[in-house]
C-alpha atoms as a PDB file:
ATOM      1  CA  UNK A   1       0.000   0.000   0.000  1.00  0.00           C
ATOM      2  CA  UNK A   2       1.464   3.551  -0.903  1.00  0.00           C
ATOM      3  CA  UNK A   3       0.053   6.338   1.053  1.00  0.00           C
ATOM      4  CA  UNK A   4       0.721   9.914  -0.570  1.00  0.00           C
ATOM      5  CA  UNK A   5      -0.914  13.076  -0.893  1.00  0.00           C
ATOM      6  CA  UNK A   6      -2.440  15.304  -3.758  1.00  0.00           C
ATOM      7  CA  UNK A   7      -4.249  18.416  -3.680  1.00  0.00           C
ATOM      8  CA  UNK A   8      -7.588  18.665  -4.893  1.00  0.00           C
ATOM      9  CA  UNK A   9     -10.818  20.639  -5.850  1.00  0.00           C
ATOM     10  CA  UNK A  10     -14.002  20.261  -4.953  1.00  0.00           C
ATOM     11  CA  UNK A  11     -16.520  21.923  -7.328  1.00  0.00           C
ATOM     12  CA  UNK A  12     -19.905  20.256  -8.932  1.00  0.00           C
ATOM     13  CA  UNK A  13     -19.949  17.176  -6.703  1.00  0.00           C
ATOM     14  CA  UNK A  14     -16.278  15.928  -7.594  1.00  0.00           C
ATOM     15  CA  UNK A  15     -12.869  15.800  -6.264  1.00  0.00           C
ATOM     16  CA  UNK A  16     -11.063  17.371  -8.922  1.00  0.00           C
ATOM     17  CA  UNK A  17      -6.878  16.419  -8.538  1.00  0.00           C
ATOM     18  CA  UNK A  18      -4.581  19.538  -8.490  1.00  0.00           C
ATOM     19  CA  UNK A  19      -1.977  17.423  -8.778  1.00  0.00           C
ATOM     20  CA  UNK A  20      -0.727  14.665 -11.263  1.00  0.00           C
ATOM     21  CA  UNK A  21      -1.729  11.404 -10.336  1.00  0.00           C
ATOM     22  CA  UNK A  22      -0.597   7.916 -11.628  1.00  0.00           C
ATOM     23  CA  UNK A  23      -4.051   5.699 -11.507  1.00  0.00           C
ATOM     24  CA  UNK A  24      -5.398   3.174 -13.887  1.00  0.00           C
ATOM     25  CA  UNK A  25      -8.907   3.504 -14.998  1.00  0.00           C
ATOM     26  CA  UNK A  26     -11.187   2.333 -12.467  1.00  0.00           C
ATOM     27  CA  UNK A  27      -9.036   1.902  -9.647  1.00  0.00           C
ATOM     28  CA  UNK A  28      -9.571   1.996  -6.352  1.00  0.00           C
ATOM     29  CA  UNK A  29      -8.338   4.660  -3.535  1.00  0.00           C
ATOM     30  CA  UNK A  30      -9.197   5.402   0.078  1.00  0.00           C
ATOM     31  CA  UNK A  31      -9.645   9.372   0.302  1.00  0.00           C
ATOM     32  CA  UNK A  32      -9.105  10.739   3.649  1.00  0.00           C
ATOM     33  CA  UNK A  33     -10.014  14.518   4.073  1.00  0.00           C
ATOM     34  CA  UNK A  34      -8.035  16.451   6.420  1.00  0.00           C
ATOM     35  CA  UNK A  35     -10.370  19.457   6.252  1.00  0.00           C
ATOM     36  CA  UNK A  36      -7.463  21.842   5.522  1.00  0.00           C
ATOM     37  CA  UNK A  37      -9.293  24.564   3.617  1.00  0.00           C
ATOM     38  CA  UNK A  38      -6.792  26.459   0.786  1.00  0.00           C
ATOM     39  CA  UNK A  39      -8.168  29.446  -0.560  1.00  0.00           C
ATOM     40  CA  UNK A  40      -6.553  31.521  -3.467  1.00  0.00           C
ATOM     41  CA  UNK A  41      -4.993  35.163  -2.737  1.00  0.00           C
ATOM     42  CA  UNK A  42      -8.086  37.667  -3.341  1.00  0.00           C
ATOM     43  CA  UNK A  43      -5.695  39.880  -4.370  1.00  0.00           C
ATOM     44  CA  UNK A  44      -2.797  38.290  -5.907  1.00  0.00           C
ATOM     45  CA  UNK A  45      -0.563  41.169  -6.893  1.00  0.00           C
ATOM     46  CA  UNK A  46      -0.821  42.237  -3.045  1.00  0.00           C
ATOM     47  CA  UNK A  47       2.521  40.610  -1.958  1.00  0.00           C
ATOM     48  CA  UNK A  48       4.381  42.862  -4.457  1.00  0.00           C
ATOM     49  CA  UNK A  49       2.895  45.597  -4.093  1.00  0.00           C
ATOM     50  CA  UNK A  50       3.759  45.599  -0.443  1.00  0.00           C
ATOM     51  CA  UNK A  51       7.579  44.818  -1.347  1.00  0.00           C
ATOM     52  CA  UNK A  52       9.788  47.168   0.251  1.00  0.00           C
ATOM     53  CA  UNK A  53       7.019  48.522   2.864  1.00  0.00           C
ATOM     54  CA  UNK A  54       9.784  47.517   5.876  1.00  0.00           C
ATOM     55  CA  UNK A  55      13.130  49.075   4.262  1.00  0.00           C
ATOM     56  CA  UNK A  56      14.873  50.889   7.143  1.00  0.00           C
ATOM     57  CA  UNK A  57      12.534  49.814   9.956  1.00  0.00           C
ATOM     58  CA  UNK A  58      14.972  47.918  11.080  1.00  0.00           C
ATOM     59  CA  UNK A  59      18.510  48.261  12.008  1.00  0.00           C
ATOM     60  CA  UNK A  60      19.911  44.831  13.239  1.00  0.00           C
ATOM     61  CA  UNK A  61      18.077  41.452  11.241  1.00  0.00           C
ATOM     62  CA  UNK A  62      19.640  39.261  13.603  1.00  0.00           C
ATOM     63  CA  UNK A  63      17.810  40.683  16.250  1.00  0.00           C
ATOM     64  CA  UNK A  64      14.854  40.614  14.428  1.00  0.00           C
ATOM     65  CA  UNK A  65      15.106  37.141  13.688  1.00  0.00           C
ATOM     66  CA  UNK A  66      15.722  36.251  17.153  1.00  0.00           C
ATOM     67  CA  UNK A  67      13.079  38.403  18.767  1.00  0.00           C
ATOM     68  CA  UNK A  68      10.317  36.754  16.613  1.00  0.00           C
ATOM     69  CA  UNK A  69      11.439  32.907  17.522  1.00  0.00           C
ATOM     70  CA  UNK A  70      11.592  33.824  20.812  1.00  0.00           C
ATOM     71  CA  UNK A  71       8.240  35.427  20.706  1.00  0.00           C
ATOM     72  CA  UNK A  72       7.007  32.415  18.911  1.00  0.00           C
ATOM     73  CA  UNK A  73       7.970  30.176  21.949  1.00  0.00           C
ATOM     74  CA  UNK A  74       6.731  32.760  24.336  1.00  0.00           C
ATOM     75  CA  UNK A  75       3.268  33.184  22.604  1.00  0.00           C
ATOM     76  CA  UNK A  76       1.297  36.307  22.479  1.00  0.00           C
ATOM     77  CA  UNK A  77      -2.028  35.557  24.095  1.00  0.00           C
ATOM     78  CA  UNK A  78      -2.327  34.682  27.630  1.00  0.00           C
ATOM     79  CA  UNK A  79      -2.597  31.755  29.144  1.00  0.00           C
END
């Protein structure tokens, strides 16, 4: 048995694969849905638009870097 992935689409009543899939013609799968929901970008040209928004807000990355792990572990809401 070979367990893998692939995305897919629901629309009309059928799983539509988002991925390449090797299958003969009416073979048989198990389908397990995980219930992860993937929406696309309402606005896809958003992410470059924004590019540069942070230049010189900060001084030291390295900082940065370690002041959002650590905030990560720390967690921002209360226990």
């Amino acid at each position: 048995m070979t367990l893998r992935s692939v995305r897919a689409r629901y629309r009309n009543g059928v799983l539509e694969p988002l991925d390449p899939i090797d299958l003969t013609e009416d073979e048989e799968v198990l389908l397990t849905i995980t219930g992860q929901t993937v929406r696309p970008a309402t606005d896809p040209g958003g992410l470059s638009k924004s590019a540069g928004a942070w230049a010189g807000q900060f001084d030291d990355f390295d900082q940065l870097i370690q002041d959002i792990y650590q905030a990560r572990i720390d967690g921002s809401r209360e226990p």
